[in-house]
Protein backbone atom coordinates (compact mmCIF):
# COMPACT_ATOMS: atom_id res chain seq x y z
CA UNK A 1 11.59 6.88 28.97
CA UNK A 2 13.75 8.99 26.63
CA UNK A 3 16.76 7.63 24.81
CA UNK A 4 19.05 9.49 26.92
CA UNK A 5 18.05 7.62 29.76
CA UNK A 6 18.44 4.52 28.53
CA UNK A 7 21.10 1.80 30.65
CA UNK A 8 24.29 0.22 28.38
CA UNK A 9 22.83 -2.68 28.40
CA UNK A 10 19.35 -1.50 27.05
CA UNK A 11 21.23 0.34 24.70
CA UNK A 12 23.11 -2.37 23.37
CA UNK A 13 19.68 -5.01 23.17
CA UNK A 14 17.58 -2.17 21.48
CA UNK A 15 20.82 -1.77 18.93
CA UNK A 16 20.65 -5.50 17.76
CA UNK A 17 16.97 -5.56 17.68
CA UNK A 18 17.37 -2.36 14.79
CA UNK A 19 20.30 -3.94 13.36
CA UNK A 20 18.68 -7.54 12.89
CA UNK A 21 14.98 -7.60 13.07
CA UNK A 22 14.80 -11.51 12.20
CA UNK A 23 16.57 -11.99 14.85
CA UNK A 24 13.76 -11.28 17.84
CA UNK A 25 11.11 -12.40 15.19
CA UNK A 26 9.16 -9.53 14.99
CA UNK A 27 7.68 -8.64 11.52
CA UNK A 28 7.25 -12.59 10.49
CA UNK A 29 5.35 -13.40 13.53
CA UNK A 30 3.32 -10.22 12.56
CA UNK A 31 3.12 -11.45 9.25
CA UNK A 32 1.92 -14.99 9.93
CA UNK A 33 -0.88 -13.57 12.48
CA UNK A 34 -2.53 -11.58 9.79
CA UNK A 35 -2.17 -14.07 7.27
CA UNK A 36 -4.03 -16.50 9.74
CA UNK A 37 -6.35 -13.91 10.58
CA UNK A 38 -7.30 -13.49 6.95
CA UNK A 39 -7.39 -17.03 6.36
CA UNK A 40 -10.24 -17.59 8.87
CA UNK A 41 -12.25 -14.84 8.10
CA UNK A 42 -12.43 -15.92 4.71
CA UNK A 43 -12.88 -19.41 5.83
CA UNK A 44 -15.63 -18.65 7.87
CA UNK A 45 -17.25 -16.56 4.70
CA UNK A 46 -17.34 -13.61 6.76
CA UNK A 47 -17.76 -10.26 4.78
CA UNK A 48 -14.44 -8.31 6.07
CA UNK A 49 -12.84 -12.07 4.64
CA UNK A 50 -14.72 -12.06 1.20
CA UNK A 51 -13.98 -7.68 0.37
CA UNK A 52 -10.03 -9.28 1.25
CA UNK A 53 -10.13 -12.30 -1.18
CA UNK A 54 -12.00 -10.02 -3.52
CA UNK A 55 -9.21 -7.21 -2.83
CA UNK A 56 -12.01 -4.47 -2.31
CA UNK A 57 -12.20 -2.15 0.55
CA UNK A 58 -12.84 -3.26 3.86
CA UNK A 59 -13.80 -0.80 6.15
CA UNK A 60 -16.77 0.84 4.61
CA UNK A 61 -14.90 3.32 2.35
CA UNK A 62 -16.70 4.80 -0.94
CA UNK A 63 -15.57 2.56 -4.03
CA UNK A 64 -17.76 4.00 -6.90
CA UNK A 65 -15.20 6.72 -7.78
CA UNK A 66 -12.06 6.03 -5.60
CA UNK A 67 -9.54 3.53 -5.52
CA UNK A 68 -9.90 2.50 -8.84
CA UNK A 69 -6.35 1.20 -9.17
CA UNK A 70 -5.92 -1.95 -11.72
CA UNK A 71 -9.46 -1.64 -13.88
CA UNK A 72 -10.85 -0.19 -16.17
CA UNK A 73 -12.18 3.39 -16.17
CA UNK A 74 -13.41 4.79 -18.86
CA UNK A 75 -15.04 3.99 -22.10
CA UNK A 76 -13.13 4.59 -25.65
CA UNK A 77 -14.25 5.97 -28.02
CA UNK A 78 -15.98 4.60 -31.17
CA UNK A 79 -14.04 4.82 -34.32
């Protein structure tokens, strides 16, 4: 269905659902179902739960070289 099609009252719904997300619940219900979906795997010790808590990669990307944000890279120098 294009937007051109659309009825008034279709229109006018799909307006306050853009204007006022909250309102129809849609990203905190979202939010809440990954949370809880986190929560068990790591619960359950399974290993897509543990690379989460451990805040690696989780689906079976290289690490050795990329994604290196927040440690530390490189060695200094001695003086």
């Amino acid at each position: 269905m294009r937007a051109g099609e659309l009825k008034a009252d279709e229109m006018e719904r799909l307006m306050t659902v853009v204007a006022n997300p909250l309102y129809c619940f849609v990203s905190n219900n979202l939010d809440m179902k990954l949370r809880d979906d986190f929560e068990r795997l790591k619960k359950i010790r399974n290993h897509r739960g543990l690379r989460h808590y451990w805040g690696l990669r989780v689906r079976g990307q290289h690490t050795k070289t990329t994604g290196r944000r927040g440690k530390t890279v490189g060695v200094s120098k001695k003086r």
